[in-house]
PDB file of N, CA and C in Angstrom:
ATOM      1  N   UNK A   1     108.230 164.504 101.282  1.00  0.00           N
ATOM      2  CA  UNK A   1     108.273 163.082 101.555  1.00  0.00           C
ATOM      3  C   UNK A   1     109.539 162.743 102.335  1.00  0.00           C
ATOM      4  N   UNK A   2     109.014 162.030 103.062  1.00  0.00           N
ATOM      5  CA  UNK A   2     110.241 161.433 103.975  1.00  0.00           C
ATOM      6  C   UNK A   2     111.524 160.525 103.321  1.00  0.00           C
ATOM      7  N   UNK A   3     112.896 160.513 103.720  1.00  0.00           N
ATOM      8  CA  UNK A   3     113.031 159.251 103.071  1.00  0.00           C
ATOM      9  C   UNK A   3     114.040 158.418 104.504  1.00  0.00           C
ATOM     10  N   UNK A   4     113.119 157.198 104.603  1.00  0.00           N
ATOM     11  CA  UNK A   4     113.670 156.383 105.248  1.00  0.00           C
ATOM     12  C   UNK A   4     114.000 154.879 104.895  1.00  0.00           C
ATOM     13  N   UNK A   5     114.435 154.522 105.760  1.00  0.00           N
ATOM     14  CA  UNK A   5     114.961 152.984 105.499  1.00  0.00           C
ATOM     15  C   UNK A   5     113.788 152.175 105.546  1.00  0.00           C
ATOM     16  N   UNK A   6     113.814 150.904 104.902  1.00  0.00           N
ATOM     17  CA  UNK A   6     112.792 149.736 104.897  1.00  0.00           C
ATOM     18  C   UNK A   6     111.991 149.725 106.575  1.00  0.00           C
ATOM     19  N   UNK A   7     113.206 149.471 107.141  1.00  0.00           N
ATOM     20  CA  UNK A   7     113.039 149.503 108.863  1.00  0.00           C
ATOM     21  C   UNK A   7     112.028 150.674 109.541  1.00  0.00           C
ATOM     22  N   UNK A   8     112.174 151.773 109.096  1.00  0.00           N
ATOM     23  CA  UNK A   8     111.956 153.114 109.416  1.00  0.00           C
ATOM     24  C   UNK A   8     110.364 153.406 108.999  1.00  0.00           C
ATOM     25  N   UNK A   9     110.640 153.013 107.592  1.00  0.00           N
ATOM     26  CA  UNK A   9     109.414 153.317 106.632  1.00  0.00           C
ATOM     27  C   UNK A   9     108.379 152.265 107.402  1.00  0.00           C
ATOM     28  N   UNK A  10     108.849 150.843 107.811  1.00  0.00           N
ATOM     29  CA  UNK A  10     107.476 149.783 108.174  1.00  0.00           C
ATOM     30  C   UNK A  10     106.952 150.027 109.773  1.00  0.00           C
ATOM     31  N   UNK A  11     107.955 150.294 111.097  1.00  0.00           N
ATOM     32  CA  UNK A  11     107.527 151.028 111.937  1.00  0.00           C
ATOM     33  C   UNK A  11     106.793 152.239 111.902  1.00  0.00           C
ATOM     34  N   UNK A  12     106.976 153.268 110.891  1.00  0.00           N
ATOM     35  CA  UNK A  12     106.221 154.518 110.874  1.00  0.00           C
ATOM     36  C   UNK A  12     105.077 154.581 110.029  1.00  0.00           C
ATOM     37  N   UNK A  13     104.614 153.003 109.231  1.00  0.00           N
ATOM     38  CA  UNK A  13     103.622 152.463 109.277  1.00  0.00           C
ATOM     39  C   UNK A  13     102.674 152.191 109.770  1.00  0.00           C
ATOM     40  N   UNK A  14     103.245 151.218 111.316  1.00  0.00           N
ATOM     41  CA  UNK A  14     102.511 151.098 112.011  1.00  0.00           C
ATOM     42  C   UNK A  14     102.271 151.889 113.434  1.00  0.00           C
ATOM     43  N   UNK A  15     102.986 153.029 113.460  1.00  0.00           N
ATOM     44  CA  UNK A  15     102.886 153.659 114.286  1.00  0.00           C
ATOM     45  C   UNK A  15     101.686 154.870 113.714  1.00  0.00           C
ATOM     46  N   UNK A  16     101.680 155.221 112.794  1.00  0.00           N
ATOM     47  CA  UNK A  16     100.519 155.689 111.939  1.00  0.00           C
ATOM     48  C   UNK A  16      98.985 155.054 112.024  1.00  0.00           C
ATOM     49  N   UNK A  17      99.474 153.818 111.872  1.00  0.00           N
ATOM     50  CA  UNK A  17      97.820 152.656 111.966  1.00  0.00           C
ATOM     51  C   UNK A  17      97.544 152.982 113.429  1.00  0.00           C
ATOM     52  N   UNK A  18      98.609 152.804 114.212  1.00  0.00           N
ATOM     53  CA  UNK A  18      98.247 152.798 115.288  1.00  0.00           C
ATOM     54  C   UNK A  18      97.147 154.131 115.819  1.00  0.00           C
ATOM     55  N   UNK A  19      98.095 155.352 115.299  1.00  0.00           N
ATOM     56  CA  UNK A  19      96.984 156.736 115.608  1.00  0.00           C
ATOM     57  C   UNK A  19      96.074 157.329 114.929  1.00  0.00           C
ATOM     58  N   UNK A  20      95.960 156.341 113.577  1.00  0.00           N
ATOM     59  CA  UNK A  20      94.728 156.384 113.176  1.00  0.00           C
ATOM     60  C   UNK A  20      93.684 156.067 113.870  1.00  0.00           C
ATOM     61  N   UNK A  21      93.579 154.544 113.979  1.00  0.00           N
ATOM     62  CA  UNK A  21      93.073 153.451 114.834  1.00  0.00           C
ATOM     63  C   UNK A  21      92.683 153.614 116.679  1.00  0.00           C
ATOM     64  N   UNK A  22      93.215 155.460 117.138  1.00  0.00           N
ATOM     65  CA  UNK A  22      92.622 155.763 118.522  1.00  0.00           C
ATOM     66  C   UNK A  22      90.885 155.612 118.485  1.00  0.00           C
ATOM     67  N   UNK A  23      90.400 155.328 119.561  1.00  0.00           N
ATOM     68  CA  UNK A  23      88.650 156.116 119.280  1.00  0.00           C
ATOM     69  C   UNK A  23      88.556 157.685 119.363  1.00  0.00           C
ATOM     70  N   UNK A  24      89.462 157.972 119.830  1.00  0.00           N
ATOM     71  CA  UNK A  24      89.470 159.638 119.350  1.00  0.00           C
ATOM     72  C   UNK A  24      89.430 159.813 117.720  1.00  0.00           C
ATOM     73  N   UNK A  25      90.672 159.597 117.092  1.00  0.00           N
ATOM     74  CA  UNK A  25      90.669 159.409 115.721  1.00  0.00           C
ATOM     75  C   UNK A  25      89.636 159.119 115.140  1.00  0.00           C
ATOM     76  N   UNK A  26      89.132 157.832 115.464  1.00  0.00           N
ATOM     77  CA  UNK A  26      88.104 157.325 114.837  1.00  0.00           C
ATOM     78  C   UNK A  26      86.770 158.172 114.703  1.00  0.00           C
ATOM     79  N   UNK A  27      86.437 158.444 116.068  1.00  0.00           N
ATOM     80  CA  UNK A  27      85.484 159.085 116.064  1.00  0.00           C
ATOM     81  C   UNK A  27      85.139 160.661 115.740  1.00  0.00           C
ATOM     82  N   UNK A  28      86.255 161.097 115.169  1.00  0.00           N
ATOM     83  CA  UNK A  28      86.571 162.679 114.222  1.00  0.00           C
ATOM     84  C   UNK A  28      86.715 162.084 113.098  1.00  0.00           C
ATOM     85  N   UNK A  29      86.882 160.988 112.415  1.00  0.00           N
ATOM     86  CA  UNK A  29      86.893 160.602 111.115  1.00  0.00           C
ATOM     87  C   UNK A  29      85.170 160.444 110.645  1.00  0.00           C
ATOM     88  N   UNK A  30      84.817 159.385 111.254  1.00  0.00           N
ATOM     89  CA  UNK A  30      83.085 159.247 111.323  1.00  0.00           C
ATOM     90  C   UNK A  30      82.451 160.361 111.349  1.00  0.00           C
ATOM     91  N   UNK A  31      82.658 161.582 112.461  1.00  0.00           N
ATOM     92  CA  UNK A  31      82.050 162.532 111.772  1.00  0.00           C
ATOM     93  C   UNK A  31      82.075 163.643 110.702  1.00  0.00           C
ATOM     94  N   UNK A  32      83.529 163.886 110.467  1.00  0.00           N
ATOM     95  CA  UNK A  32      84.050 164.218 108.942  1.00  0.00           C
ATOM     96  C   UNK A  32      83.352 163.603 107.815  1.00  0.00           C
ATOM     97  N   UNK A  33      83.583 162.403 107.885  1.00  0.00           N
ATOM     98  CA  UNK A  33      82.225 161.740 107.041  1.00  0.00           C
ATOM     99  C   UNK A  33      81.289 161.575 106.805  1.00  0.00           C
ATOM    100  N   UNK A  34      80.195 161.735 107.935  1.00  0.00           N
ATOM    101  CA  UNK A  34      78.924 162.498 108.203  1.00  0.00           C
ATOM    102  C   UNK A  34      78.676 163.633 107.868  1.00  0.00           C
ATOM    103  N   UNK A  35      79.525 164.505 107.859  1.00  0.00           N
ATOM    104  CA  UNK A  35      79.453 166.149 107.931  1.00  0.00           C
ATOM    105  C   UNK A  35      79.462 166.439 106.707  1.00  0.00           C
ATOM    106  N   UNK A  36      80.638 165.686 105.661  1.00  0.00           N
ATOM    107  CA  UNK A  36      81.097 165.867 104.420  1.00  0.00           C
ATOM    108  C   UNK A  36      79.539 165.278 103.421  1.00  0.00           C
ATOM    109  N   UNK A  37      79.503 164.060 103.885  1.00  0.00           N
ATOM    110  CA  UNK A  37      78.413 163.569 103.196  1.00  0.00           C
ATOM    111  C   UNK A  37      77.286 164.522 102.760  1.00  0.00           C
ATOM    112  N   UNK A  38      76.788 165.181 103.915  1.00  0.00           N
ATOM    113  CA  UNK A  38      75.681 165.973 104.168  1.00  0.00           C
ATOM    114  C   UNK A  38      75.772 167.185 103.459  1.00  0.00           C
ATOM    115  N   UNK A  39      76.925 167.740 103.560  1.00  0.00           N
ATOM    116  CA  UNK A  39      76.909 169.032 103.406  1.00  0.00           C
ATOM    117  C   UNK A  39      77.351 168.979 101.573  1.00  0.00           C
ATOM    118  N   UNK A  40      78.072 167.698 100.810  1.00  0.00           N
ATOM    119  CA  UNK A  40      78.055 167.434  99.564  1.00  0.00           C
ATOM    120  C   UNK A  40      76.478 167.675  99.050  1.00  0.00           C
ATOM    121  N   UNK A  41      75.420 166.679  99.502  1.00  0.00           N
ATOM    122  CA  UNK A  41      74.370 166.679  99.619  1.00  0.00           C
ATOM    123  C   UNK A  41      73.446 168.206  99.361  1.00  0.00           C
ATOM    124  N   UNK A  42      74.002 168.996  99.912  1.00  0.00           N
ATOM    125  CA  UNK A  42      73.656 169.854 100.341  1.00  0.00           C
ATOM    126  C   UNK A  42      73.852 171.016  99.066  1.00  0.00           C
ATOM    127  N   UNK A  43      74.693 170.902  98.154  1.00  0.00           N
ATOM    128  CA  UNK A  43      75.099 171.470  97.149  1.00  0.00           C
ATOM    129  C   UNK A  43      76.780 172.392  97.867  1.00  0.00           C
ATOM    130  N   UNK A  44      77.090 171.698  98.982  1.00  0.00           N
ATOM    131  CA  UNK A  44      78.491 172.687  99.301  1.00  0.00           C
ATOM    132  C   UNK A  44      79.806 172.428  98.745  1.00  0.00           C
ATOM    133  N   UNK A  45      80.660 173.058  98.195  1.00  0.00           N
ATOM    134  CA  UNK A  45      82.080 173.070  97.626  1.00  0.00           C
ATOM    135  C   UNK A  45      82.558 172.923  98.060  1.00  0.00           C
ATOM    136  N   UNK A  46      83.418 171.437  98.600  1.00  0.00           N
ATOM    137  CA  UNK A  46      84.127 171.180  99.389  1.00  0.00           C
ATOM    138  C   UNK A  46      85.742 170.990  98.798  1.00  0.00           C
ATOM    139  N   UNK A  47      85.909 170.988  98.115  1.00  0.00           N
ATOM    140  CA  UNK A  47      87.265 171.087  97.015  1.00  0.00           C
ATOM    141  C   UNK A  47      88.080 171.450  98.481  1.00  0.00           C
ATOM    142  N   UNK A  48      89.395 170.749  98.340  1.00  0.00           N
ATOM    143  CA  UNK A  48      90.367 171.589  99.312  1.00  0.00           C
ATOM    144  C   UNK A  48      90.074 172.476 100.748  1.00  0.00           C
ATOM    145  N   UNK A  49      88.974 171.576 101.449  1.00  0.00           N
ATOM    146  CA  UNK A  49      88.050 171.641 102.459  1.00  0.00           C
ATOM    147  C   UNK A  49      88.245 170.746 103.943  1.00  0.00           C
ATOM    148  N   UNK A  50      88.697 171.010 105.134  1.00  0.00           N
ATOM    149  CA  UNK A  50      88.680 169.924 106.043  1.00  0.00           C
ATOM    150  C   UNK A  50      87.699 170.131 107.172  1.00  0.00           C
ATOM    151  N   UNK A  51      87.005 169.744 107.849  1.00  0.00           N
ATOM    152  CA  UNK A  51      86.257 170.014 108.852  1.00  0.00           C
ATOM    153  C   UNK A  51      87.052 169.784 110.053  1.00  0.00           C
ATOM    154  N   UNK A  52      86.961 171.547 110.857  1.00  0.00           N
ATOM    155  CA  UNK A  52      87.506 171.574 112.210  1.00  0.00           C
ATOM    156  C   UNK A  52      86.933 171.475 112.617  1.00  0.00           C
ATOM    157  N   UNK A  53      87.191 170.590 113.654  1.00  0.00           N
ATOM    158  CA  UNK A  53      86.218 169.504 115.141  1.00  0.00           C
ATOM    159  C   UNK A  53      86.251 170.856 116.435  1.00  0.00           C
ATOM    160  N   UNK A  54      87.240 171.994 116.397  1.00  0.00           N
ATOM    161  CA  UNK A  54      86.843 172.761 117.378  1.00  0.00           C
ATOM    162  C   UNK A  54      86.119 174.103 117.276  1.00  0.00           C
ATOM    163  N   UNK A  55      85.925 174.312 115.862  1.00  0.00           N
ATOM    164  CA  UNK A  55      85.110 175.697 115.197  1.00  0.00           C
ATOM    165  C   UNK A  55      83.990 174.721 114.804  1.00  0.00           C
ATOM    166  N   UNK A  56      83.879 174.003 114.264  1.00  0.00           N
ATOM    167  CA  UNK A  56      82.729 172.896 114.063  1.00  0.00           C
ATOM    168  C   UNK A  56      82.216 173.234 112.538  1.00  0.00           C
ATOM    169  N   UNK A  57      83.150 173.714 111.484  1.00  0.00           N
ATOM    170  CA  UNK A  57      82.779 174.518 110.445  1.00  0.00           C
ATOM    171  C   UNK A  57      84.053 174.274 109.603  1.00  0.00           C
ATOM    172  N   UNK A  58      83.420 174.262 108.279  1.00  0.00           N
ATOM    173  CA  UNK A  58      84.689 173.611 107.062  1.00  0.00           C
ATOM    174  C   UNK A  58      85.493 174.642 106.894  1.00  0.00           C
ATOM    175  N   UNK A  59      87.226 174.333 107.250  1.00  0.00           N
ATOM    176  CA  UNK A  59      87.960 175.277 106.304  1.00  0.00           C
ATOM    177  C   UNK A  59      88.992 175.370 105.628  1.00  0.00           C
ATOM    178  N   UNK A  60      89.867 175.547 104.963  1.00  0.00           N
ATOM    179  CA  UNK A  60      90.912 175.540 103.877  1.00  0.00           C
ATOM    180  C   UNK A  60      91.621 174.172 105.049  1.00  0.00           C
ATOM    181  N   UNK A  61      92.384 173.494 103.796  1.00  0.00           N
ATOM    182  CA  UNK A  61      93.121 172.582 104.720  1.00  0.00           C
ATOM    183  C   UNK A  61      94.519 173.666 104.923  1.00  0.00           C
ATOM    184  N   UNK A  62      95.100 174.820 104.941  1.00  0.00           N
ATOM    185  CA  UNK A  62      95.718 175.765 104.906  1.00  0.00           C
ATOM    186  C   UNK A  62      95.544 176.369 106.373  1.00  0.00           C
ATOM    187  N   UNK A  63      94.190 176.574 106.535  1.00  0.00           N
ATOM    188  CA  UNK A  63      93.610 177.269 107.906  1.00  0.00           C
ATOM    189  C   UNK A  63      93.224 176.412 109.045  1.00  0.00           C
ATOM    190  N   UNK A  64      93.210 175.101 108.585  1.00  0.00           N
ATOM    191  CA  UNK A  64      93.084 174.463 109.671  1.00  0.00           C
ATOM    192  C   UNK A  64      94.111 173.506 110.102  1.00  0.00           C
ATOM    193  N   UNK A  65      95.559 174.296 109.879  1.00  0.00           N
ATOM    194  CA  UNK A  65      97.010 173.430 110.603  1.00  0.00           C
ATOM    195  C   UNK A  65      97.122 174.403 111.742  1.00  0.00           C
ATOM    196  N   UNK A  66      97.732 173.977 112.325  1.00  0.00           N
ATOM    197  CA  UNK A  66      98.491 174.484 113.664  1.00  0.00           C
ATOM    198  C   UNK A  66      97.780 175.612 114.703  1.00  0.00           C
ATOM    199  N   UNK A  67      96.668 175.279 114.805  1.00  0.00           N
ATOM    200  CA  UNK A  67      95.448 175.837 115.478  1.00  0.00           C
ATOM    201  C   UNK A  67      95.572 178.241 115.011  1.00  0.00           C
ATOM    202  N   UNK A  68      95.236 177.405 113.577  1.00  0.00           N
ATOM    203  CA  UNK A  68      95.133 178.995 112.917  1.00  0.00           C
ATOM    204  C   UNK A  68      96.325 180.004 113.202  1.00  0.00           C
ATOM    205  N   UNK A  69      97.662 179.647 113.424  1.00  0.00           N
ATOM    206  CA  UNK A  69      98.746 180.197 113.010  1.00  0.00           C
ATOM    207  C   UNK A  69      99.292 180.648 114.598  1.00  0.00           C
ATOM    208  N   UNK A  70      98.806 180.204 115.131  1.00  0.00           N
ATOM    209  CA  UNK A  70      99.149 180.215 117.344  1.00  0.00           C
ATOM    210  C   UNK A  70     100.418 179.102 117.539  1.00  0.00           C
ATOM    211  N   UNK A  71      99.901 177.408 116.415  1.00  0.00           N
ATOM    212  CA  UNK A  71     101.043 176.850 117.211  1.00  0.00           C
ATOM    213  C   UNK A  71      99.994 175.987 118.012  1.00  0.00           C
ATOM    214  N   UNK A  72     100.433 174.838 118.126  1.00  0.00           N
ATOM    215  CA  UNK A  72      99.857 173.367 119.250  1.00  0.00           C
ATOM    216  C   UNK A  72     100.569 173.337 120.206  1.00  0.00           C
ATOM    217  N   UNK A  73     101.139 174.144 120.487  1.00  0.00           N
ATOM    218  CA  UNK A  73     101.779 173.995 122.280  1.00  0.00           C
ATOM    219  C   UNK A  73     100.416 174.320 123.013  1.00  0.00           C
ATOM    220  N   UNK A  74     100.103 174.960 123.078  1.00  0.00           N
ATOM    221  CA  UNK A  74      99.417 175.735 124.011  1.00  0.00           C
ATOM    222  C   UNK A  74      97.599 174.807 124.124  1.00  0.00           C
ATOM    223  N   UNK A  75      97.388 173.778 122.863  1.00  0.00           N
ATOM    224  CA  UNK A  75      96.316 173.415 122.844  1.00  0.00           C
ATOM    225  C   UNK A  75      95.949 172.323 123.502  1.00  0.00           C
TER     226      UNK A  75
END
């Protein structure tokens, strides 16, 4: 956890809303939610589960930081 000032903490608020709130964002959230729904549905174990938008397939929220251990420069 971070620790910042009142000031710090309410800008990085809304700088957060803000990149939530892209239609990019948005529209990888909607289908996370679609996907999740379905595949709950479905009888799948999603415990500690995130859906990657570029493998298109659920995996550890562990395995799906920093484009599988390469690093986001390059992506």
């Amino acid at each position: 956890m971070q620790k910042l000032s009142a000031t710090g903490r309410r800008t990085k608020l809304a700088r957060d809303l803000a990149a939530a709130k892209t239609p990019n964002r948005r529209k990888k959230k909607a289908e996370n939610q679609r996907l999740r729904r379905a595949a709950k549905k479905a009888g799948v174990t999603l415990k500690g589960k995130d859906y990657d938008h570029k493998e298109k397939k659920f995996k550890s929220v562990k395995a799906n930081r920093g484009n599988d251990g390469k690093g986001t420069k390059n992506e």
